[in-house]
N, C-alpha and C. Protein backbone atom coordinates (compact mmCIF):
# COMPACT_ATOMS: atom_id res chain seq x y z
N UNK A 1 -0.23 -16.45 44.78
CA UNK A 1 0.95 -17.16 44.37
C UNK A 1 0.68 -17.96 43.10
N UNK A 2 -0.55 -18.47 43.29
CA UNK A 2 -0.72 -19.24 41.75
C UNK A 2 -1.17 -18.48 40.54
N UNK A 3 -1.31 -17.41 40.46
CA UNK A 3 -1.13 -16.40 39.41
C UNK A 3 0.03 -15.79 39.31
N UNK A 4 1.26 -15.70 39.79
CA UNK A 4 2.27 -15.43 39.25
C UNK A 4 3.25 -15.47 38.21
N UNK A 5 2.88 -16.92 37.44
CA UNK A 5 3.30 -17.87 36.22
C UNK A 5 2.50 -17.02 35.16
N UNK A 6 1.20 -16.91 35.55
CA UNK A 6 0.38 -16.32 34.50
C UNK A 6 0.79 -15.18 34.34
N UNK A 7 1.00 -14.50 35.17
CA UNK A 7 1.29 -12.69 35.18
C UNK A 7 2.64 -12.81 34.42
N UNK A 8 3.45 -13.58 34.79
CA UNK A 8 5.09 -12.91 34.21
C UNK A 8 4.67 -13.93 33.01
N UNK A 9 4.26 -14.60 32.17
CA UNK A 9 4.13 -15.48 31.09
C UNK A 9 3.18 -14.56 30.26
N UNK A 10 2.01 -13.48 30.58
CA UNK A 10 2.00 -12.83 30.30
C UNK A 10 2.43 -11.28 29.59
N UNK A 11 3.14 -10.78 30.82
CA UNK A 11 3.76 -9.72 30.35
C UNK A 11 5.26 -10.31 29.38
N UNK A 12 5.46 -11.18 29.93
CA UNK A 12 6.76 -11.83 28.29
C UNK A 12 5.89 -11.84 27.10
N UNK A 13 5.12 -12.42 27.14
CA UNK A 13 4.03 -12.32 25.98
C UNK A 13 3.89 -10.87 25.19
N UNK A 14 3.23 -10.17 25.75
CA UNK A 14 3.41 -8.66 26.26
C UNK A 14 4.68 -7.91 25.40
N UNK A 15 5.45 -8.19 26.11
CA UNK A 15 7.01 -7.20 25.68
C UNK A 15 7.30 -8.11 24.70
N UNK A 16 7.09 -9.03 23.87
CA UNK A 16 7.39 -9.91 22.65
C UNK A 16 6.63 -9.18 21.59
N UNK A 17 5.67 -8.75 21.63
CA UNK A 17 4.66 -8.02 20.69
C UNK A 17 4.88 -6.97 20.67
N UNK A 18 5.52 -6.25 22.04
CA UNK A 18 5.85 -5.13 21.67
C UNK A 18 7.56 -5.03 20.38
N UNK A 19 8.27 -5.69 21.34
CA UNK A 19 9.70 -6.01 20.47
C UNK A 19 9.66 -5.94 18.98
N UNK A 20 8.72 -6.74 18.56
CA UNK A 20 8.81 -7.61 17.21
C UNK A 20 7.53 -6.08 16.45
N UNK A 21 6.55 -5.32 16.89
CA UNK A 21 6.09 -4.29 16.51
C UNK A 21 7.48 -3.11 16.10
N UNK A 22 8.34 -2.93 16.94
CA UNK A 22 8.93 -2.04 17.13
C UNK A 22 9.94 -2.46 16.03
N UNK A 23 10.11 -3.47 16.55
CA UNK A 23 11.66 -3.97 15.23
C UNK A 23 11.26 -3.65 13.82
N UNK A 24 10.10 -4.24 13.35
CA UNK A 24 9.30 -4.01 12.38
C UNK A 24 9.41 -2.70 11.72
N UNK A 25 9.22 -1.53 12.55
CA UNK A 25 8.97 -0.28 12.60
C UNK A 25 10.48 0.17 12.11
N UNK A 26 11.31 -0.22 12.82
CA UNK A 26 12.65 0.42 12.88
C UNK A 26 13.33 -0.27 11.35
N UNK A 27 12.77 -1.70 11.26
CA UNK A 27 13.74 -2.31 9.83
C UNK A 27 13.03 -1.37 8.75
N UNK A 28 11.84 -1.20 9.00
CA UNK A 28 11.11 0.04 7.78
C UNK A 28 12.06 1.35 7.60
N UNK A 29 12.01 1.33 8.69
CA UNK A 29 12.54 3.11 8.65
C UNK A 29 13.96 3.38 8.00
N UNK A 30 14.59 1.84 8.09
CA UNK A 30 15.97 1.62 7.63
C UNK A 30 16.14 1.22 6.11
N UNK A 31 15.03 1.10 5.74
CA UNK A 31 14.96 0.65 4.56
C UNK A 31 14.23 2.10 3.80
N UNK A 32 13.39 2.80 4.46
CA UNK A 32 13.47 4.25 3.76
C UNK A 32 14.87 5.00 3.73
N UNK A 33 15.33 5.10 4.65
CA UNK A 33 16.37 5.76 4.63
C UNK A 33 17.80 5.01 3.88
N UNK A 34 17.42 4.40 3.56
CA UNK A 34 18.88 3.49 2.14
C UNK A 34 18.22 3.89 1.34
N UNK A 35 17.18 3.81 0.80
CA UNK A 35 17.06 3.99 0.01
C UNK A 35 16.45 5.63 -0.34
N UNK A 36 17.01 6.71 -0.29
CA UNK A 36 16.87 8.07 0.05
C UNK A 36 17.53 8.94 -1.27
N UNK A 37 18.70 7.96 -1.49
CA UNK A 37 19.74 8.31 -2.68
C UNK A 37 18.74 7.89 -4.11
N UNK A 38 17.55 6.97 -4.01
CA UNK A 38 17.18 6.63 -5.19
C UNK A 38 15.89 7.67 -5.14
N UNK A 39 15.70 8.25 -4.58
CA UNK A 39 14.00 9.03 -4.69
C UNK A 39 14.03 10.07 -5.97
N UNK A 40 14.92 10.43 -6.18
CA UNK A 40 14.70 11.62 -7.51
C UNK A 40 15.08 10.92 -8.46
N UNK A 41 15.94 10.16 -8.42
CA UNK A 41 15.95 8.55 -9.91
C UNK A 41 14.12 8.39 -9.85
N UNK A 42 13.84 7.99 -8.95
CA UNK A 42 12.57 7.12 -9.20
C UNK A 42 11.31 8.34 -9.72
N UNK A 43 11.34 9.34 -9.01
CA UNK A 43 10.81 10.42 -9.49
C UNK A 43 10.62 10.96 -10.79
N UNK A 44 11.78 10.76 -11.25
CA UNK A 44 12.13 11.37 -12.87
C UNK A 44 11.53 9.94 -13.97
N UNK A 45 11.95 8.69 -13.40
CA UNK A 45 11.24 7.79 -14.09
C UNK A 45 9.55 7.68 -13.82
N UNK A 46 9.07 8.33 -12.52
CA UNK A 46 7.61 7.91 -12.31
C UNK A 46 7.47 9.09 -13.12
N UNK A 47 7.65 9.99 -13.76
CA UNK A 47 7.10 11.34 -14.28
C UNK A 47 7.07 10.87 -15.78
N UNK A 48 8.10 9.83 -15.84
CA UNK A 48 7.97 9.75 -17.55
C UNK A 48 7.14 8.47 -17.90
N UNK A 49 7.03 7.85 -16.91
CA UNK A 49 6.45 6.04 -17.28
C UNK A 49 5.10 5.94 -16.29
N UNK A 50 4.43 6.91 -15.43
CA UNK A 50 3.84 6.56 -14.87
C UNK A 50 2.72 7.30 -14.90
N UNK A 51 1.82 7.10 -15.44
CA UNK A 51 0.24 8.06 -15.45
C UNK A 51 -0.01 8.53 -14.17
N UNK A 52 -0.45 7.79 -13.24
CA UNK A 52 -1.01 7.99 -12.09
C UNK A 52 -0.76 9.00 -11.17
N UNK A 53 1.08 9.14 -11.30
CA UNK A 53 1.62 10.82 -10.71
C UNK A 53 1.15 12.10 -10.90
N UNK A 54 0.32 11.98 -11.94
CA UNK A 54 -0.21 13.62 -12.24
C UNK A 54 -1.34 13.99 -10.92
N UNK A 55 -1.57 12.77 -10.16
CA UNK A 55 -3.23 12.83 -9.85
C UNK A 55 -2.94 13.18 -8.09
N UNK A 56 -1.55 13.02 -7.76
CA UNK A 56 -0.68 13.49 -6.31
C UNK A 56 -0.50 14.32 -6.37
N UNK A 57 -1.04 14.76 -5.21
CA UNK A 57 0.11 15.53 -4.24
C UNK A 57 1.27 15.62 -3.79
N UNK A 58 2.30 16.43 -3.68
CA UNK A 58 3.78 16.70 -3.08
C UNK A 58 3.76 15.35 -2.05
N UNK A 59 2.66 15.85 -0.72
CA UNK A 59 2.50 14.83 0.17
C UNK A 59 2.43 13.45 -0.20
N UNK A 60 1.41 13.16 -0.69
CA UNK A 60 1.54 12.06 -1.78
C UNK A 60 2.30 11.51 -2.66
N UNK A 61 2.80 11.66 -2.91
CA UNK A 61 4.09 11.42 -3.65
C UNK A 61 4.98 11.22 -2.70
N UNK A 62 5.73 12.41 -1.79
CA UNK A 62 6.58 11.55 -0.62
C UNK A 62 5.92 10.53 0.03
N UNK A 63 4.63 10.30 0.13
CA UNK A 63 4.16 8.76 1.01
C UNK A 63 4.64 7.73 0.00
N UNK A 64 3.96 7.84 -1.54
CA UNK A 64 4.21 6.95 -2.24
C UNK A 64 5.85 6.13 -2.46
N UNK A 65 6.62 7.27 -2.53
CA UNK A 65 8.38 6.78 -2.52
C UNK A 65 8.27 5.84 -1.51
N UNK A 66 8.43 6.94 -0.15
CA UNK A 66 8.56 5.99 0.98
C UNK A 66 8.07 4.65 1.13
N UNK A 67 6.64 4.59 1.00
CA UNK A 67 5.87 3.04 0.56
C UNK A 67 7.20 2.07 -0.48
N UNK A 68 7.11 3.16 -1.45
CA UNK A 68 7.77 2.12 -2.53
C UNK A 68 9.49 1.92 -2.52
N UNK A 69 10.04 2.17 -1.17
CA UNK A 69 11.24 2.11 -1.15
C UNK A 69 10.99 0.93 -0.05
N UNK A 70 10.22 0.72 1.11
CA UNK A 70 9.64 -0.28 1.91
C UNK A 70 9.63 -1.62 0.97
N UNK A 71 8.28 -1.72 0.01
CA UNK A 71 8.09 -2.60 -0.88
C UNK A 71 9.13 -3.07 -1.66
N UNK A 72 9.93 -2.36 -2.37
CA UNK A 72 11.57 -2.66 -2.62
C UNK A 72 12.48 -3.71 -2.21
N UNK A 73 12.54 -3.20 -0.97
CA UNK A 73 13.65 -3.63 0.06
C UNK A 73 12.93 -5.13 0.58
N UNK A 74 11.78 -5.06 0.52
CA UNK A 74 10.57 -6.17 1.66
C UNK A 74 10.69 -7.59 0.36
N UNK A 75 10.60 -7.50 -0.91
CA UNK A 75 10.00 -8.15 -1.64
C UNK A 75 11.16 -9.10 -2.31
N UNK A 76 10.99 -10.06 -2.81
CA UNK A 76 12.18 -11.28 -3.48
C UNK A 76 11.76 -11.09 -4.94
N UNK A 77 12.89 -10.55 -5.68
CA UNK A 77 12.68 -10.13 -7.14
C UNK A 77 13.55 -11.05 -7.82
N UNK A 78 13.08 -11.66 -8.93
CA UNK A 78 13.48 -12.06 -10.23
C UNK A 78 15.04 -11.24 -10.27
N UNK A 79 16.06 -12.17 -10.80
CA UNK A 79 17.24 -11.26 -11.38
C UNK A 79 17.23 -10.48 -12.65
N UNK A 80 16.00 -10.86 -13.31
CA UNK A 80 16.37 -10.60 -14.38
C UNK A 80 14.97 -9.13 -14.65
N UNK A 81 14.83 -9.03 -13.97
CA UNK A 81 13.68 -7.74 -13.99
C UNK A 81 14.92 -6.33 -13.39
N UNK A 82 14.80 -5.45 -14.05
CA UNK A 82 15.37 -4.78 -13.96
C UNK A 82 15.09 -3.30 -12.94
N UNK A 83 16.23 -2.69 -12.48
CA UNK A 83 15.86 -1.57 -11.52
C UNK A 83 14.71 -0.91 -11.73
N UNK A 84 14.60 -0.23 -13.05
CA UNK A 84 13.56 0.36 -14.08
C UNK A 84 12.48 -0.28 -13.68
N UNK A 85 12.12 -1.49 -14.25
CA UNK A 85 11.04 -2.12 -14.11
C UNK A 85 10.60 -2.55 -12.51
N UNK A 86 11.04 -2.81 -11.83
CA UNK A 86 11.35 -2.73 -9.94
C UNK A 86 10.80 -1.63 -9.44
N UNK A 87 11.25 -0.34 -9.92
CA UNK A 87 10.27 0.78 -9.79
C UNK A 87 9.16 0.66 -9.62
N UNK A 88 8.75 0.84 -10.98
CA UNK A 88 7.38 0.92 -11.81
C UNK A 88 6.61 0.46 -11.16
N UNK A 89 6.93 -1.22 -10.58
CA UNK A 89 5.84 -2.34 -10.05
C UNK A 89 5.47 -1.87 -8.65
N UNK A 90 6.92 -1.25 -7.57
CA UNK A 90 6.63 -1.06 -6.65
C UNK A 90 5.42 0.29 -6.54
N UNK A 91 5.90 0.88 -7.90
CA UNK A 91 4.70 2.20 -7.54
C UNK A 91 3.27 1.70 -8.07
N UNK A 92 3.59 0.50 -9.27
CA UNK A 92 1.92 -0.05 -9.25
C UNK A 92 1.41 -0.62 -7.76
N UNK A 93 2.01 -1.32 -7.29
CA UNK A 93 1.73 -2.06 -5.98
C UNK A 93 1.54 -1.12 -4.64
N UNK A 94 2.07 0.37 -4.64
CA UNK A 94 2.12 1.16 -3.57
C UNK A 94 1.03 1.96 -3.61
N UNK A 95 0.84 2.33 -4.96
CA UNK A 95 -0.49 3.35 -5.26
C UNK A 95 -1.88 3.17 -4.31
N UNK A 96 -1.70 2.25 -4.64
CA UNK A 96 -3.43 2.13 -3.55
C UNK A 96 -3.12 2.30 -1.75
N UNK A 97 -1.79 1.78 -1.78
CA UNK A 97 -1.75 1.61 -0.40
C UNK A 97 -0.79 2.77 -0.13
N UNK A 98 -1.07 4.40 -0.36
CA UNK A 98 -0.09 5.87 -0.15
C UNK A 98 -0.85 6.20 1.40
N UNK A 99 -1.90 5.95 1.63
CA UNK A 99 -2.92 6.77 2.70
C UNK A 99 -3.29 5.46 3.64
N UNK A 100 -2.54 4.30 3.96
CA UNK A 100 -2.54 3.10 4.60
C UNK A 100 -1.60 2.53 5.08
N UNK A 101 -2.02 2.29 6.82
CA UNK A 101 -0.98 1.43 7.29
C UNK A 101 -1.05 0.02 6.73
N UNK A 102 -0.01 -0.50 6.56
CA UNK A 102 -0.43 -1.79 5.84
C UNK A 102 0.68 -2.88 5.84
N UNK A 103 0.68 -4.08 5.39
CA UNK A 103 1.91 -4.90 5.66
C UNK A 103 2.58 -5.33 4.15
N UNK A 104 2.32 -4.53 3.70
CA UNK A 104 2.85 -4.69 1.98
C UNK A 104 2.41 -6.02 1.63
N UNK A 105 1.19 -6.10 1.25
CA UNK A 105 1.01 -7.45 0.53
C UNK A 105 1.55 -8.93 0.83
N UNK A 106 1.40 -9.30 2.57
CA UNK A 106 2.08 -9.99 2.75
C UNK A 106 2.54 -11.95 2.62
N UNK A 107 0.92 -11.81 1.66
CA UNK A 107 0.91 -13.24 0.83
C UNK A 107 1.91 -13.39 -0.37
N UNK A 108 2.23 -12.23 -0.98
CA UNK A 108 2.77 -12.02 -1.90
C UNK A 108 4.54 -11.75 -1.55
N UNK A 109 4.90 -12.94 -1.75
CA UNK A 109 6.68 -12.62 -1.71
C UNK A 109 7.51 -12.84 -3.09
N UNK A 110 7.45 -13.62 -3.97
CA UNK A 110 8.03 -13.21 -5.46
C UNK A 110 6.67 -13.74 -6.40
N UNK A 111 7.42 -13.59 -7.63
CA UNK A 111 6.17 -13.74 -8.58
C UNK A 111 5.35 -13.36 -9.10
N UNK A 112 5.64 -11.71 -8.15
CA UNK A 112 4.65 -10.76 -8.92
C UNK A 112 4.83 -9.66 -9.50
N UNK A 113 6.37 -10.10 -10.68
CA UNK A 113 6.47 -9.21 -11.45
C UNK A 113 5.52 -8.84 -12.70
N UNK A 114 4.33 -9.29 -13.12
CA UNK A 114 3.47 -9.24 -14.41
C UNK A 114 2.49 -8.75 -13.55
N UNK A 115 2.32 -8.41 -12.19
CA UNK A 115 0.81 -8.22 -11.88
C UNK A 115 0.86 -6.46 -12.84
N UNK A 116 -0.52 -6.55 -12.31
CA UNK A 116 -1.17 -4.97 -13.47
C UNK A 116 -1.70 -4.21 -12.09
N UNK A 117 -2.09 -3.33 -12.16
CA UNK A 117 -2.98 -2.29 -11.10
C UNK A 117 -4.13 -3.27 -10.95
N UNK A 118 -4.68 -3.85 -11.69
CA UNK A 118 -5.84 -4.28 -11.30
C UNK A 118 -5.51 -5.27 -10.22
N UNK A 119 -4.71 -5.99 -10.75
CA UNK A 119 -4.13 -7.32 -9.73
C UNK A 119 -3.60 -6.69 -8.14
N UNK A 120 -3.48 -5.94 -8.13
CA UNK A 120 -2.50 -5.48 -6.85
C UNK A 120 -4.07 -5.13 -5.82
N UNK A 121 -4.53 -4.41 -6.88
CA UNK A 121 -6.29 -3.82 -6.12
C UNK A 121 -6.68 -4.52 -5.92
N UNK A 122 -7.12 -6.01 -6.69
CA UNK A 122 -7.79 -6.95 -6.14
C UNK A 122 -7.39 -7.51 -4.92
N UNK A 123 -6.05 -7.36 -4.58
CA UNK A 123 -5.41 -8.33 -3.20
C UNK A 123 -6.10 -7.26 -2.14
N UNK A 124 -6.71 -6.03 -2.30
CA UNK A 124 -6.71 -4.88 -1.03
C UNK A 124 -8.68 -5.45 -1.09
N UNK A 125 -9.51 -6.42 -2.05
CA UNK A 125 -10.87 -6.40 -1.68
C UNK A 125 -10.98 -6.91 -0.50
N UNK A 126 -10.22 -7.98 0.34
CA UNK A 126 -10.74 -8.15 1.45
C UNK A 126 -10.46 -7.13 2.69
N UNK A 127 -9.12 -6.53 2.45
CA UNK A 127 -9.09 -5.72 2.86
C UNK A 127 -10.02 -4.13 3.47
N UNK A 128 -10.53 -4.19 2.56
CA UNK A 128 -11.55 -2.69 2.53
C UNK A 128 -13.02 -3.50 3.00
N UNK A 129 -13.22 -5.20 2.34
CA UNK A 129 -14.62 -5.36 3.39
C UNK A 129 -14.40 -5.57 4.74
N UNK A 130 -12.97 -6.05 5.34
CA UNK A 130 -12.69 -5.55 6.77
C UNK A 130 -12.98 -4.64 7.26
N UNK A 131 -12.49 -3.32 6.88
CA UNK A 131 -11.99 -2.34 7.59
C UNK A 131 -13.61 -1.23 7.14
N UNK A 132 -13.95 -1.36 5.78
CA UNK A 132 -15.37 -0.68 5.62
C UNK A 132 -16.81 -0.97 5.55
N UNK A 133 -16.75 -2.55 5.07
CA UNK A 133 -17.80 -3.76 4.97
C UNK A 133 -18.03 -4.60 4.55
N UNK A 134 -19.19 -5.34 4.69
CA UNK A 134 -19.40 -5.93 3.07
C UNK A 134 -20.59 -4.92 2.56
N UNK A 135 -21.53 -4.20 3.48
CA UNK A 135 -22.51 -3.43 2.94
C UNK A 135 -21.93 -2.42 1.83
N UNK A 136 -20.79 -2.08 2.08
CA UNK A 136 -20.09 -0.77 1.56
C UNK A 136 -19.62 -1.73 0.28
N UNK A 137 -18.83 -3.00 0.07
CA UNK A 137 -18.69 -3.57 -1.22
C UNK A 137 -20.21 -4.35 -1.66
N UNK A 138 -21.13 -4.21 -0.76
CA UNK A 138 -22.56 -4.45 -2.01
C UNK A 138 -22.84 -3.45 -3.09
N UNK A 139 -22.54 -2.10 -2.36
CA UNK A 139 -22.75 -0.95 -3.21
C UNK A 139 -22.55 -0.52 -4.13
N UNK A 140 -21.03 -1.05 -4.22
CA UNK A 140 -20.03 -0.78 -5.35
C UNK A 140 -20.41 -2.20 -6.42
N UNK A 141 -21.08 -3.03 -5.81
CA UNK A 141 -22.06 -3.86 -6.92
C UNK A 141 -21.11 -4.82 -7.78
N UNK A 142 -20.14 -5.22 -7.00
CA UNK A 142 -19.06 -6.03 -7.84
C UNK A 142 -17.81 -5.48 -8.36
N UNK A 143 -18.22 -4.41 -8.51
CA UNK A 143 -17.70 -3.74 -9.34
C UNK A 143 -16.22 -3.00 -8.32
N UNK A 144 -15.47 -3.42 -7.42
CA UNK A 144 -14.46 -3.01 -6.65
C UNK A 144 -13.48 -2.74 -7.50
N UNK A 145 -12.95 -3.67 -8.25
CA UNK A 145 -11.53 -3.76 -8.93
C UNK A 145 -11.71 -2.18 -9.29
N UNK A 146 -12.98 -2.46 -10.67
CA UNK A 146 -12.89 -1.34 -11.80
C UNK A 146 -13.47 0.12 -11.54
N UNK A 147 -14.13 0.30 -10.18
CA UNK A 147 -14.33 1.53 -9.84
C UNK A 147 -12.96 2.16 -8.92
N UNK A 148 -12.36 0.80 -8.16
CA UNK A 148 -11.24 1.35 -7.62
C UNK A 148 -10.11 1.95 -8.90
N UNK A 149 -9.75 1.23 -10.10
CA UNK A 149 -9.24 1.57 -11.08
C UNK A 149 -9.32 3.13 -11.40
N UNK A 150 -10.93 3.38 -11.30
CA UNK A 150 -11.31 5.00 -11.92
C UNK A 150 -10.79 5.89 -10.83
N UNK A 151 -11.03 5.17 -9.29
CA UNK A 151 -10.67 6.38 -8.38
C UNK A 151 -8.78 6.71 -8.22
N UNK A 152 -7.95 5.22 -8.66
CA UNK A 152 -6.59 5.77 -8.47
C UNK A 152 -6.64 7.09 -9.80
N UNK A 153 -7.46 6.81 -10.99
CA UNK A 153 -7.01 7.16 -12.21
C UNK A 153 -6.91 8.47 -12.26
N UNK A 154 -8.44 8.61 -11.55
CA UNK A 154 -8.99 10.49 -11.38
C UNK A 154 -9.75 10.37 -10.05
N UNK A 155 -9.23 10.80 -9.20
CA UNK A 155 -10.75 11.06 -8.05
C UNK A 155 -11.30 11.97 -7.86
N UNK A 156 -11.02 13.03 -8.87
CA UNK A 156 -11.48 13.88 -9.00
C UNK A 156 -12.67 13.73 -10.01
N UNK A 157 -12.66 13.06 -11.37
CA UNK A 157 -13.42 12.89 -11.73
C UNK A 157 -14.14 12.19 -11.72
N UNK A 158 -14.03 11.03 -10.89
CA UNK A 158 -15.23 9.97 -10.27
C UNK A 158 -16.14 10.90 -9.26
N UNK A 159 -15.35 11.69 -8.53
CA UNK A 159 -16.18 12.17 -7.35
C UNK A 159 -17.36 13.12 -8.32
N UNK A 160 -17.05 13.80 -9.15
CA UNK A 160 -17.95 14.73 -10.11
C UNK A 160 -19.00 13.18 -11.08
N UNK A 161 -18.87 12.36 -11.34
CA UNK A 161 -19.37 11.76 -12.01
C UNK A 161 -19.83 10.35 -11.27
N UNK A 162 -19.56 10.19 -10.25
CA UNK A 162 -20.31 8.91 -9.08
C UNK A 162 -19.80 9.23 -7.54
N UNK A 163 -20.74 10.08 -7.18
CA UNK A 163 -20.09 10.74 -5.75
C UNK A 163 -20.07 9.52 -4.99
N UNK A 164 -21.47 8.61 -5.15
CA UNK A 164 -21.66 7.67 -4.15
C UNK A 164 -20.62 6.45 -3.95
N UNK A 165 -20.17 6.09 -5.13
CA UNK A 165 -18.74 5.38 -4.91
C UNK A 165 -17.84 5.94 -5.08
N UNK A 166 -17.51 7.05 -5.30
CA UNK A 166 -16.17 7.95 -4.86
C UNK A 166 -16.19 8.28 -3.32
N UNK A 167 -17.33 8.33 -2.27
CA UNK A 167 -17.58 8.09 -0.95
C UNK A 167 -16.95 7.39 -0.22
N UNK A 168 -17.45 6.06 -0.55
CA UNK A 168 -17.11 5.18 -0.30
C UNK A 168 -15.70 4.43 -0.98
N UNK A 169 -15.09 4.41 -1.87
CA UNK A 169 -13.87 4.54 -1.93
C UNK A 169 -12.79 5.33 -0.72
N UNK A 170 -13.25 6.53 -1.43
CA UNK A 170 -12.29 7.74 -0.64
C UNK A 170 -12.14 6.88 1.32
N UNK A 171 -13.34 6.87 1.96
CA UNK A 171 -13.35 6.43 3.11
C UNK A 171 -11.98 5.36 3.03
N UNK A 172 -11.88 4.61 2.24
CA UNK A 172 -10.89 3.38 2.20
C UNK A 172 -9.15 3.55 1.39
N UNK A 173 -9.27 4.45 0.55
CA UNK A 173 -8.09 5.34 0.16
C UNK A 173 -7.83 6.34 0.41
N UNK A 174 -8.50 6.92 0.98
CA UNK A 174 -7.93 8.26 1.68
C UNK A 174 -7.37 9.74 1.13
N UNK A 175 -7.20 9.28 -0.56
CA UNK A 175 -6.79 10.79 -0.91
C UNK A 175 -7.36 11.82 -0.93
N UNK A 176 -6.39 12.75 -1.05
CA UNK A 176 -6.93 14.29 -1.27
C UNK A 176 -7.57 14.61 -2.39
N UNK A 177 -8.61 15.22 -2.37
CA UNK A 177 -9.58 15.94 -3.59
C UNK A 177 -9.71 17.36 -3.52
């Protein structure tokens, strides 16, 4: 009898985490799907303004939209930054995170219309010594930002020209080679 409080205070606990997981899930999915009508707008502008598209996949590329229609919808933008430019940032800011579950940068709510690729990568270093190490960022020797830089750029040609941190990258970005 005197565990009963605990048990049902529990499982409320319980089905609250589940709720607020699920809701989460579902406001995403609602926010890909509004935004469905903009994917070949954004496409035609990532093909003309955006280096990094040459280096995707089909697959890749639909993760990346999707990401960057999430990030879109999630984020508090300046009025005066424009659709165009709204793009662009969301696909600088999505790039790293195409092959990751993730919570879109969730320190970051306005203000970060001037960040660069580098800036967006730097918010994912603690990230990757979570999830891969710190042994795995000794390796890379400081050097995270600007080797992550080479692997969005080419990972193809990092992997031919530094397998050992294209390794260890790849483990933490996940693309295809």
């Amino acid at each position: 009898m005197f565990l009963v409080p605990f048990v049902v205070a529990f499982i409320c606990l319980l089905l609250f985490f589940i709720y607020m997981n699920y809701s989460l899930v579902y406001k995403r999915t609602r926010y890909i799907k509004k935004m469905r009508g903009e994917r070949e707008n954004w496409r035609v502008l990532l093909s003309k303004d955006f280096s990094y598209l040459s280096n995707l996949t089909a697959e890749q590329l639909s993760l990346l939209l999707d990401k960057m229609a999430i990030f879109y919808c999630e984020k508090d933008w300046r009025e005066q930054v424009s659709k165009d430019q709204r793009v662009l940032i969301c696909a600088l800011a999505c790039l790293p995170l195409i092959n990751r579950n993730t919570n879109f940068y969730p320190s970051v709510r306005s203000d970060f219309e001037d960040f660069s690729l580098s800036d967006w990568v730097k918010l994912n270093k603690l990230q990757f010594e979570k999830e891969v190490g710190k042994l795995a960022l000794k390796e890379l020797k400081g050097q995270f930002v600007e080797l992550s830089l080479l692997y969005l750029e080419s990972p193809r040609r990092m992997k031919e020209s530094d397998p050992k941190s294209f390794k260890i990258l790849n483990h933490y970005y996940r693309f295809s080679v």
